[in-house]
N, C-alpha and C. Protein backbone atom coordinates (compact mmCIF):
# COMPACT_ATOMS: atom_id res chain seq x y z
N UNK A 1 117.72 115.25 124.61
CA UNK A 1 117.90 116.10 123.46
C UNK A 1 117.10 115.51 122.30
N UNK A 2 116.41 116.42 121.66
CA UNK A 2 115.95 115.52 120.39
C UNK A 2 116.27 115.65 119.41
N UNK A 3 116.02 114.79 118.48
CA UNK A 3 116.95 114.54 117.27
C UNK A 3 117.28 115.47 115.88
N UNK A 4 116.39 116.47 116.27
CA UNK A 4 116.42 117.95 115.34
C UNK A 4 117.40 118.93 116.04
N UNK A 5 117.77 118.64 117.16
CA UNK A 5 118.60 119.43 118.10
C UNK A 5 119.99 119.37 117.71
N UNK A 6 120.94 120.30 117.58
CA UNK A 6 122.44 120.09 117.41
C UNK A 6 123.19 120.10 118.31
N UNK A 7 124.07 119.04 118.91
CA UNK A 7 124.75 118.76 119.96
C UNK A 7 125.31 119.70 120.60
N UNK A 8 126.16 120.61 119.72
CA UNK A 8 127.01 121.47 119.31
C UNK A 8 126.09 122.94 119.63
N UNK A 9 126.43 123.91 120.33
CA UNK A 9 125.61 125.25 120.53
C UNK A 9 125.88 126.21 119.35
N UNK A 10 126.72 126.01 118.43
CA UNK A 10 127.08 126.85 117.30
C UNK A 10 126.49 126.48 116.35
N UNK A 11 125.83 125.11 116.07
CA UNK A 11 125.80 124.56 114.85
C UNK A 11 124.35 124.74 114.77
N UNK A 12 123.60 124.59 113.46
CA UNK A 12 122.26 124.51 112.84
C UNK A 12 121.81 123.60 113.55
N UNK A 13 120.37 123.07 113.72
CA UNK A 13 119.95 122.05 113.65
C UNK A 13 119.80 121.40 112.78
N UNK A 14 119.56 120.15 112.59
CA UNK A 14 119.64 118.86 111.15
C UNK A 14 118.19 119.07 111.05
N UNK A 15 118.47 119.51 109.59
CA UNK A 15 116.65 120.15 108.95
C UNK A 15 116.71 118.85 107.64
N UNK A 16 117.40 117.90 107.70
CA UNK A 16 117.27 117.28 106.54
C UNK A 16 116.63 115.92 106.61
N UNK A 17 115.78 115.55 107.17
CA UNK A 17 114.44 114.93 107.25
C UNK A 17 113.27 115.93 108.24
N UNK A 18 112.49 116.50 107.71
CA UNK A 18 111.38 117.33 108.00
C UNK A 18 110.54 116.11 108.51
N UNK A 19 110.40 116.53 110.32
CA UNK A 19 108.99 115.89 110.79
C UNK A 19 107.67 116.74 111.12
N UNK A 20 106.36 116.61 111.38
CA UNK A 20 106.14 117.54 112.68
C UNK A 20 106.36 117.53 113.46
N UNK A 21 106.33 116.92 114.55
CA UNK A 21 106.78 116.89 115.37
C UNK A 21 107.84 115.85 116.30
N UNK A 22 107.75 115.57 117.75
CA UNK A 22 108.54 114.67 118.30
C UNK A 22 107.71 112.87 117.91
N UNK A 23 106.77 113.16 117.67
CA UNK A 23 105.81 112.23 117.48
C UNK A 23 106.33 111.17 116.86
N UNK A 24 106.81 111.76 115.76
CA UNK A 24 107.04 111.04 114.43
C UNK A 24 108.74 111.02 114.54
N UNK A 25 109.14 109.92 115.65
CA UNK A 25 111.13 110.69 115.09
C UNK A 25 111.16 108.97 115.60
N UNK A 26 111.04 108.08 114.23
CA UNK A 26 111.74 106.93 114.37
C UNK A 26 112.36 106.78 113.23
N UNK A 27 113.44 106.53 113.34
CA UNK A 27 114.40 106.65 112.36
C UNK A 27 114.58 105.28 110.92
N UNK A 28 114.23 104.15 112.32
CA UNK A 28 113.83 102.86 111.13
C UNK A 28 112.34 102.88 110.43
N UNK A 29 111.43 103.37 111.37
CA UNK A 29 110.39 103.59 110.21
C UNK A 29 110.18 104.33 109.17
N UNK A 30 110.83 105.59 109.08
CA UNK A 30 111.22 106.91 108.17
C UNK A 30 112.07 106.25 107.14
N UNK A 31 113.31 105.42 107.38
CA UNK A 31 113.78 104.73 106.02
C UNK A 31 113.00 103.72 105.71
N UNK A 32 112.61 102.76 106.47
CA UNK A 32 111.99 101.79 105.28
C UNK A 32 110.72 102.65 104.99
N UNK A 33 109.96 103.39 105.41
CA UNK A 33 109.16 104.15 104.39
C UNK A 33 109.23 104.85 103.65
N UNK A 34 110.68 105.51 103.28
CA UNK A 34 111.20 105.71 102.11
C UNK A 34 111.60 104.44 100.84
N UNK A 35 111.56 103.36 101.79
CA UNK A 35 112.38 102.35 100.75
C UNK A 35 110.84 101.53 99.92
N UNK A 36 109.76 101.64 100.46
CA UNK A 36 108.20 100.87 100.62
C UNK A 36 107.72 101.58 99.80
N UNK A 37 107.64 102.84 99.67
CA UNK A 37 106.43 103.92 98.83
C UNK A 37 106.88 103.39 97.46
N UNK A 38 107.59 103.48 97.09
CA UNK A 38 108.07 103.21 95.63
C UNK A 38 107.62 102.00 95.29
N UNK A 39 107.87 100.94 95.85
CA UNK A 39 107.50 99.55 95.96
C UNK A 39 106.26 98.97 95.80
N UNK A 40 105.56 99.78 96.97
CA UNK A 40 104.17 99.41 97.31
C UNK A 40 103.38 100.34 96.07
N UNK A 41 103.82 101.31 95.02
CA UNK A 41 103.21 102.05 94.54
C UNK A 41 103.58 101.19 93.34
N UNK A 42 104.63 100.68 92.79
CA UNK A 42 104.71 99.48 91.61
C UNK A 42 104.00 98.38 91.75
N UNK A 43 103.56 98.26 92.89
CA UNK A 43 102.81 96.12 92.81
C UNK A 43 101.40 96.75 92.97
N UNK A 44 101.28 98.30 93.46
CA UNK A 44 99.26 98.20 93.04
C UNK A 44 98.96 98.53 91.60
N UNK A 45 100.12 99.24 90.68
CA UNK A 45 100.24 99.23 89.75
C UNK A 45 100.11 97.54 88.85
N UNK A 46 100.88 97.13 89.15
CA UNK A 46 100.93 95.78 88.88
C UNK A 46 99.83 95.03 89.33
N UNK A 47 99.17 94.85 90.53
CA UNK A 47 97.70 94.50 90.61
C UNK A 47 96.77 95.30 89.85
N UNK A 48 96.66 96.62 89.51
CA UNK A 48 95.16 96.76 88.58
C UNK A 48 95.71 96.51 87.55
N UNK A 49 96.81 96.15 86.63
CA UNK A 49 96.55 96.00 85.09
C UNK A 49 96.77 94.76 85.23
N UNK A 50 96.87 93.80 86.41
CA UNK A 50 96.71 92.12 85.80
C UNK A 50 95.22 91.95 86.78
N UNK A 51 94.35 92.66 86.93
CA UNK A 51 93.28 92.36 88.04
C UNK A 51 92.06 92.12 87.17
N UNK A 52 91.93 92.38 85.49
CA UNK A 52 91.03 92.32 84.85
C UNK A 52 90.77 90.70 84.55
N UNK A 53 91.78 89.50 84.13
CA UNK A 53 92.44 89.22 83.96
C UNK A 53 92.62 87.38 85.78
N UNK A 54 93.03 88.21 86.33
CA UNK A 54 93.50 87.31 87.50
C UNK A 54 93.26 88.25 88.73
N UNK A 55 93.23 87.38 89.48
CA UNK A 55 92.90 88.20 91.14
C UNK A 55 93.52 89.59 91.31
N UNK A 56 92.84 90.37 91.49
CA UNK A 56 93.67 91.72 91.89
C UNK A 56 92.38 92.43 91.35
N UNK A 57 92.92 94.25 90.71
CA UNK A 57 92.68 95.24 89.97
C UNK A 57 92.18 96.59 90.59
N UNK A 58 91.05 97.20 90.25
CA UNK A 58 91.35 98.51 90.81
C UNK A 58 91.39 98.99 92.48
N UNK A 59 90.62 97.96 92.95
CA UNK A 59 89.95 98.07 94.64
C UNK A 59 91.69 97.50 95.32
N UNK A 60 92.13 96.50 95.20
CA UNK A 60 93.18 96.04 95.73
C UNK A 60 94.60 96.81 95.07
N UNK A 61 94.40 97.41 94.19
CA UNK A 61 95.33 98.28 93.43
C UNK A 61 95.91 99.91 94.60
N UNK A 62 94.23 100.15 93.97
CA UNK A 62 93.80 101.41 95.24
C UNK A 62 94.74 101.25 96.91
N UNK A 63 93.96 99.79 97.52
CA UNK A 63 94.44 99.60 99.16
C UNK A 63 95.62 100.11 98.43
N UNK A 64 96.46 99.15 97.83
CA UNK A 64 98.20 99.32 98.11
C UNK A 64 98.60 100.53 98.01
N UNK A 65 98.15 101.55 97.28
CA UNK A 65 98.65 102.46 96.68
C UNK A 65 98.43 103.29 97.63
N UNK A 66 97.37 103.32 98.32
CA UNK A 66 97.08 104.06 99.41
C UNK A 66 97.82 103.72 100.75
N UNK A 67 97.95 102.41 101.02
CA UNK A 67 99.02 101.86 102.11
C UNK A 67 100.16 102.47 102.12
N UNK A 68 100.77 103.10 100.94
CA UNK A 68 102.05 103.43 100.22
C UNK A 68 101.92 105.01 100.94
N UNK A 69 100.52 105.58 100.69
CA UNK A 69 100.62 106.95 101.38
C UNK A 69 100.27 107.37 103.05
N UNK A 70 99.65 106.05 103.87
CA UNK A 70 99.42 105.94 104.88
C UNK A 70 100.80 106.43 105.71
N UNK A 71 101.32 105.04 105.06
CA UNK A 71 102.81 104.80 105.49
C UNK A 71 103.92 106.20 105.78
N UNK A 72 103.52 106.63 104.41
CA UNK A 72 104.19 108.53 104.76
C UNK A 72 103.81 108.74 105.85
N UNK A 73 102.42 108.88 106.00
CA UNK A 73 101.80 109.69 106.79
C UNK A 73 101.99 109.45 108.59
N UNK A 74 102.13 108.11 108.93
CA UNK A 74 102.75 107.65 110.15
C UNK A 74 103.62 107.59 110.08
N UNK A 75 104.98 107.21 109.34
CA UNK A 75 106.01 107.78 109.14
C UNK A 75 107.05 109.15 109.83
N UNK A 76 106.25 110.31 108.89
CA UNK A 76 106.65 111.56 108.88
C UNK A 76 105.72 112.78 109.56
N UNK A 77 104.44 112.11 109.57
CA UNK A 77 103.67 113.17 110.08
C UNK A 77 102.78 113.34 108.71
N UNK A 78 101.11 114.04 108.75
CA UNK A 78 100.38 114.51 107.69
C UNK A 78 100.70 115.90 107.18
N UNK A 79 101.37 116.49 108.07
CA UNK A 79 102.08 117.70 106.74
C UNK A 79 102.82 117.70 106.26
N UNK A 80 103.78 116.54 106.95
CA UNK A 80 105.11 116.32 105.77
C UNK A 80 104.35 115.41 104.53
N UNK A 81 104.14 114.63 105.02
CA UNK A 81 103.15 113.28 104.09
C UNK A 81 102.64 114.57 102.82
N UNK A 82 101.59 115.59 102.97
CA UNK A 82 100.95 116.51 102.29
C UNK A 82 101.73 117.17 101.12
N UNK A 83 103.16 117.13 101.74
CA UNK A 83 104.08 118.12 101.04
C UNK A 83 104.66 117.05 100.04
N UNK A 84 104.81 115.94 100.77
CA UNK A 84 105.49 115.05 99.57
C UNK A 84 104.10 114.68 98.62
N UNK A 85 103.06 114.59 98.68
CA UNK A 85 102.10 114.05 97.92
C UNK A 85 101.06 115.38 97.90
N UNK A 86 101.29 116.05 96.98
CA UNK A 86 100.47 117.67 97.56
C UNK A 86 99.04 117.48 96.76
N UNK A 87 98.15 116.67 97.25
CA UNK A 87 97.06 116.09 96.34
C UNK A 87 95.69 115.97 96.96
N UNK A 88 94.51 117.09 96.48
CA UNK A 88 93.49 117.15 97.20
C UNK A 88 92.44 115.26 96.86
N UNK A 89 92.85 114.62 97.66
CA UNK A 89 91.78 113.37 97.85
C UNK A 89 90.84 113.71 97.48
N UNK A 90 89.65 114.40 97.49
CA UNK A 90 88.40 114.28 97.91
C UNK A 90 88.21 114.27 96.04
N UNK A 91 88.86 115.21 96.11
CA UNK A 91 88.89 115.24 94.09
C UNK A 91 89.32 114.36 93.67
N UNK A 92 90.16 113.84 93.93
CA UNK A 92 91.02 112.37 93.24
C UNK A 92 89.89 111.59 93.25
N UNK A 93 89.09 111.39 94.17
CA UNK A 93 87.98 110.34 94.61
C UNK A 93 87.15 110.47 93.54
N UNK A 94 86.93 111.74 93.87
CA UNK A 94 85.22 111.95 92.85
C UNK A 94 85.85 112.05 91.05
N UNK A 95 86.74 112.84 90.63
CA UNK A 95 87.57 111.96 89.51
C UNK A 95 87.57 110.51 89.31
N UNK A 96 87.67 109.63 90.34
CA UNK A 96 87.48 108.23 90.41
C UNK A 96 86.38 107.80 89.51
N UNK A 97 85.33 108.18 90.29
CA UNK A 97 84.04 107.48 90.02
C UNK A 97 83.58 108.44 88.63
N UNK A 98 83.72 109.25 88.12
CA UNK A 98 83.04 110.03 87.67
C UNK A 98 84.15 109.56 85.97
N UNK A 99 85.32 108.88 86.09
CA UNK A 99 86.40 108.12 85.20
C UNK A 99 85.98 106.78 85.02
N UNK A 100 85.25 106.34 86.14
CA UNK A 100 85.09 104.62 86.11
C UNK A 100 83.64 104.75 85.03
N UNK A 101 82.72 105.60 85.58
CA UNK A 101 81.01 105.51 85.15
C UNK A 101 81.08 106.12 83.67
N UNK A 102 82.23 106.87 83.17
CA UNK A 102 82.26 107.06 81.32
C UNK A 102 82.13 105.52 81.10
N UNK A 103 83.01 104.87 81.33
CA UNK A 103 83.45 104.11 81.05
C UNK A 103 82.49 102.57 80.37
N UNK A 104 80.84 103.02 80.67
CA UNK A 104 79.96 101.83 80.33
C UNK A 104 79.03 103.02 79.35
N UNK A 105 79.23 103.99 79.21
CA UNK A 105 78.81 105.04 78.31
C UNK A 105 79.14 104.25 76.98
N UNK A 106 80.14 103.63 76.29
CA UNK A 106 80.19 103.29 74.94
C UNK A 106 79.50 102.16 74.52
N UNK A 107 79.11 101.43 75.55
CA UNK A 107 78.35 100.17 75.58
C UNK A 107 76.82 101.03 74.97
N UNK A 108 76.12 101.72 75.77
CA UNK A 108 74.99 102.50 75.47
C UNK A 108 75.00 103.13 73.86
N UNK A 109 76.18 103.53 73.92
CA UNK A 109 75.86 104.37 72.47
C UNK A 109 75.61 103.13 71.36
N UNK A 110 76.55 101.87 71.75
CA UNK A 110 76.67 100.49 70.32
C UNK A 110 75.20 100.10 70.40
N UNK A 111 74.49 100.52 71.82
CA UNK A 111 72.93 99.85 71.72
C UNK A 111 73.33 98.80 72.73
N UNK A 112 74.31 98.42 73.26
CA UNK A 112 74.56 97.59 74.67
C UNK A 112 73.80 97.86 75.82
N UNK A 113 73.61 96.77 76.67
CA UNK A 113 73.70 97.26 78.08
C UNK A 113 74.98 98.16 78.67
N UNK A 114 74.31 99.17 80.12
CA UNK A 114 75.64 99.85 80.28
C UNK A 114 76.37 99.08 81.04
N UNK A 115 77.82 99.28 80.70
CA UNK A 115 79.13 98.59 81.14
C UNK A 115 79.37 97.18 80.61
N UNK A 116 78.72 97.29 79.43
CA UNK A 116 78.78 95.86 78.50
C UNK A 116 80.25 96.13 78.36
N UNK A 117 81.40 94.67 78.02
CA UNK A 117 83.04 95.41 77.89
C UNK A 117 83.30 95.32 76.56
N UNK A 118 83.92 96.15 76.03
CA UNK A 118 84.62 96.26 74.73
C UNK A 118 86.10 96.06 74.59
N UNK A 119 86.76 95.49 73.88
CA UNK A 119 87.97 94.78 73.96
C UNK A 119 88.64 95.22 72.92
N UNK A 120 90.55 95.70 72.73
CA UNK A 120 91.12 96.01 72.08
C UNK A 120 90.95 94.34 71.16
N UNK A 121 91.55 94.47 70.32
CA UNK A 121 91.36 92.78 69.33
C UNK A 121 92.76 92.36 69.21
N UNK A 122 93.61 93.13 69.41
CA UNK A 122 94.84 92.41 69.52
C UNK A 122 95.72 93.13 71.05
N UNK A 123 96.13 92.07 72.10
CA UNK A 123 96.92 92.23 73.60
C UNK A 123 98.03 93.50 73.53
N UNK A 124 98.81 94.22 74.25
CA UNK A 124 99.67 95.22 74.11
C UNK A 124 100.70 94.63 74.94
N UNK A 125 101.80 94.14 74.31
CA UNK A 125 103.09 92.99 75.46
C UNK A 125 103.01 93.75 76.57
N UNK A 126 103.28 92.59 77.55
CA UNK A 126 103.47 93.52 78.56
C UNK A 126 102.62 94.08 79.76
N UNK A 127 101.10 94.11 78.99
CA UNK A 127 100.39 94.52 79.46
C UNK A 127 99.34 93.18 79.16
N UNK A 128 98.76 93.15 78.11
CA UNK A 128 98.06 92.43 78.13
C UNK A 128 96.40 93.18 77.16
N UNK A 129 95.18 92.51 77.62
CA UNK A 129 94.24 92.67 76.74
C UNK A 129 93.63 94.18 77.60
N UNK A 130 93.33 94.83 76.71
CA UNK A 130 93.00 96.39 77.60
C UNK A 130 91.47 96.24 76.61
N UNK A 131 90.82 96.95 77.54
CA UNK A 131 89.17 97.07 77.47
C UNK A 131 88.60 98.33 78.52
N UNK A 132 87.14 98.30 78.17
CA UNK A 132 86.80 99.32 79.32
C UNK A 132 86.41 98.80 80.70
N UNK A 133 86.64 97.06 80.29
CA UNK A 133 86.89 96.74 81.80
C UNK A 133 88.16 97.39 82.44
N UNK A 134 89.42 97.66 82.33
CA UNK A 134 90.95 97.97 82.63
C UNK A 134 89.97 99.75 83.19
N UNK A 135 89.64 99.93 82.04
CA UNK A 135 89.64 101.76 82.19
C UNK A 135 88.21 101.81 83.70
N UNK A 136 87.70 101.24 83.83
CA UNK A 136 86.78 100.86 84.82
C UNK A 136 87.39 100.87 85.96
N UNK A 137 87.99 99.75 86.14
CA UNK A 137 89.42 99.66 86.88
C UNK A 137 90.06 100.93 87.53
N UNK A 138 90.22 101.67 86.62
CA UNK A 138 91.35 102.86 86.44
C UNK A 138 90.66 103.61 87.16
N UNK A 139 89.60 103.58 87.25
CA UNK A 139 88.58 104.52 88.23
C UNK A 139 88.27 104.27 89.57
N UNK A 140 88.12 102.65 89.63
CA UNK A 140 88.08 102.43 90.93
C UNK A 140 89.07 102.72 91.79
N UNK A 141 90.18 102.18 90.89
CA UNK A 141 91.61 102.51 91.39
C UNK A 141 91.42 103.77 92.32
N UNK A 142 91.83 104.87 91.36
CA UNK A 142 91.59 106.36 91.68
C UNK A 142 90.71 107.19 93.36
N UNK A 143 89.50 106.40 92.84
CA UNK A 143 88.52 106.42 93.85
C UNK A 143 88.97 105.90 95.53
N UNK A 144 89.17 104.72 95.60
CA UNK A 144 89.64 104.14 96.42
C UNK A 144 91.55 104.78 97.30
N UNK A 145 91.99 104.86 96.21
CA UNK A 145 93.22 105.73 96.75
C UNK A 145 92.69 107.27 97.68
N UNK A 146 91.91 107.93 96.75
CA UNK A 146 91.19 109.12 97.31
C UNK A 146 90.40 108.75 98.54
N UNK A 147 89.65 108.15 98.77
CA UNK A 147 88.25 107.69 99.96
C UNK A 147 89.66 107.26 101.16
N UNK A 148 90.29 106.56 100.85
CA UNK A 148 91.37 105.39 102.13
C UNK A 148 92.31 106.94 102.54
N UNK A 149 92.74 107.54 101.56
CA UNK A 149 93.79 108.19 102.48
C UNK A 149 93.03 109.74 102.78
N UNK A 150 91.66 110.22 102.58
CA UNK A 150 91.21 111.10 103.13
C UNK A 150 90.81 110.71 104.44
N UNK A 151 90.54 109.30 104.52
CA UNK A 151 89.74 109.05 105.71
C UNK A 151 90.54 109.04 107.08
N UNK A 152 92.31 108.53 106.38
CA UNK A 152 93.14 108.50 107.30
C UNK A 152 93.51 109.84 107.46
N UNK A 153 93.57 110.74 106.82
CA UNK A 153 94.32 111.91 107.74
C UNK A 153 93.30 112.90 108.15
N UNK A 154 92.20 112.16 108.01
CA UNK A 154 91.30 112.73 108.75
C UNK A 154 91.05 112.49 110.25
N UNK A 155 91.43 110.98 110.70
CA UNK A 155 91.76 110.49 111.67
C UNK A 155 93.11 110.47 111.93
N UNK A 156 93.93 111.34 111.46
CA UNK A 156 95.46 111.68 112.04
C UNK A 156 94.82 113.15 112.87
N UNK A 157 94.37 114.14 111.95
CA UNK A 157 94.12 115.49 112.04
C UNK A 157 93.42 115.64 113.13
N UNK A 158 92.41 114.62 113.93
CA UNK A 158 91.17 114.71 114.31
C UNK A 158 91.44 115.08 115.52
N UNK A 159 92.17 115.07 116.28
CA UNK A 159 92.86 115.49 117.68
C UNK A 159 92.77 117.09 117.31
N UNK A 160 93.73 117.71 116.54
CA UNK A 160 93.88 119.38 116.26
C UNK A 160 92.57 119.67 115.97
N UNK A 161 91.30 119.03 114.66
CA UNK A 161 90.16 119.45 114.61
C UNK A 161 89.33 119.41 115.80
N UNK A 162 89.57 118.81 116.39
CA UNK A 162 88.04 118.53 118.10
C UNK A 162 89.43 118.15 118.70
N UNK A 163 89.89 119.34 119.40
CA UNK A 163 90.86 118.87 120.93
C UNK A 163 89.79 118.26 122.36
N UNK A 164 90.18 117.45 122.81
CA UNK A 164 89.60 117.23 124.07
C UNK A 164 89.90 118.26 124.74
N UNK A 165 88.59 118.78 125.77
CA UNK A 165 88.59 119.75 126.91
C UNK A 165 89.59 119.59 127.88
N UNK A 166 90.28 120.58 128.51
CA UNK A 166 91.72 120.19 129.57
C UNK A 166 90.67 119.46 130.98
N UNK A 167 91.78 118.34 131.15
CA UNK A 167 90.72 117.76 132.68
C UNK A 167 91.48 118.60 133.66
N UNK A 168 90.44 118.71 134.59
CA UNK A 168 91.03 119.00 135.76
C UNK A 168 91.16 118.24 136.46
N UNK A 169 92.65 118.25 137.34
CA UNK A 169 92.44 116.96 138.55
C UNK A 169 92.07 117.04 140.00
N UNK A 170 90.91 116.50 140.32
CA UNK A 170 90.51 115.95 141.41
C UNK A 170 91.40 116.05 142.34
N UNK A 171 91.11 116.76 143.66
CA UNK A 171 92.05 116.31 144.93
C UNK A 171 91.96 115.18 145.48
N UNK A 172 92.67 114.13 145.61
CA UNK A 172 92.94 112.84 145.93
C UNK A 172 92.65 112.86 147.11
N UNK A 173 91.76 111.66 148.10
CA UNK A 173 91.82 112.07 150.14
C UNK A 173 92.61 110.98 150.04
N UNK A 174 93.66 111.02 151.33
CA UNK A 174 94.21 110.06 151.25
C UNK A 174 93.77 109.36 152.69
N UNK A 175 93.76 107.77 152.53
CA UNK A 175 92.82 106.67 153.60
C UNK A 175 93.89 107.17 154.99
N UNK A 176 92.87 106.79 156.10
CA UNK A 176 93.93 106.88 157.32
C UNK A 176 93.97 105.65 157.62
N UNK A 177 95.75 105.92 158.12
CA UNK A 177 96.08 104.20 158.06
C UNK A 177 97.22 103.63 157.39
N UNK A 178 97.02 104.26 156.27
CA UNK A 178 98.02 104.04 154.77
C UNK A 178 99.54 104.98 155.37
């Protein structure tokens, strides 16, 4: 019986975790990837605004944040994953880069080289010293979240997009003797 099935011939089936299919019905990976997304989506947060700064920022920000949506995605399946995160990647991406590359534009206008950094003059608690290095950041970030998790449910999807041809099977001879 599977686990969307109701024991009971009268009763509903349990619609209150949505999978696609049988694929996706593990029950310990479905909670702790409910308990991880949140988590893993605060510490890439927390890596790009201390990454300007100390090891981390937008590229290692990005992985996590994107690990955070992988995780849905093997989890629950890519259309449940879709529904909880209803967000065209490919745009998020190109938003990325197209957020990161303003970003050495003000250097040009002062008469700088581009992506020379400009610096607030006094830190924001908490956060720390913000510049258009951070907002640079903020792009890669972006970018990288977009590129990692298009690529994966593109390689979830890729079975339904190009099905393999049905094999046929071969008649087996069988040895004499055996």
């Amino acid at each position: 019986m599977h686990r969307n099935e109701s024991p009971l011939p009268n009763r509903p089936p349990n619609r209150l975790t949505p999978r696609d299919s049988a694929l996706y019905d593990s029950l310990i990976l479905r909670t702790v990837s409910r308990l991880m997304m949140p988590l893993l989506l605060l510490l890439s947060i927390y890596m790009l605004l201390r990454g300007h700064n100390l090891p981390g920022g937008g590229f290692i920000g990005g992985l996590l944040a994107s690990s955070a949506i992988i995780l849905q995605i093997v989890a629950f399946g890519p259309k449940t994953a879709q529904r909880i995160l209803p967000i065209n990647y490919l745009l998020l991406a190109a938003f990325g880069v197209f957020f990161g590359a303003i970003w050495g534009l003000p250097a040009m206008v002062a008469g700088s080289p581009y992506m020379q950094a400009f610096w607030l003059p006094d830190p924001i608690p908490g956060v720390g010293k913000i510049g258009t290095p951070v907002l640079f950041d903020i792009g890669v970030y972006f970018t990288v979240i977009g590129v990692t998790t298009k690529i994966a449910l593109l390689l979830v999807e890729e079975p339904s997009l190009f099905p393999l041809p049905a094999m046929k099977s071969a008649p087996v001879e069988q040895e004499e003797g055996a």
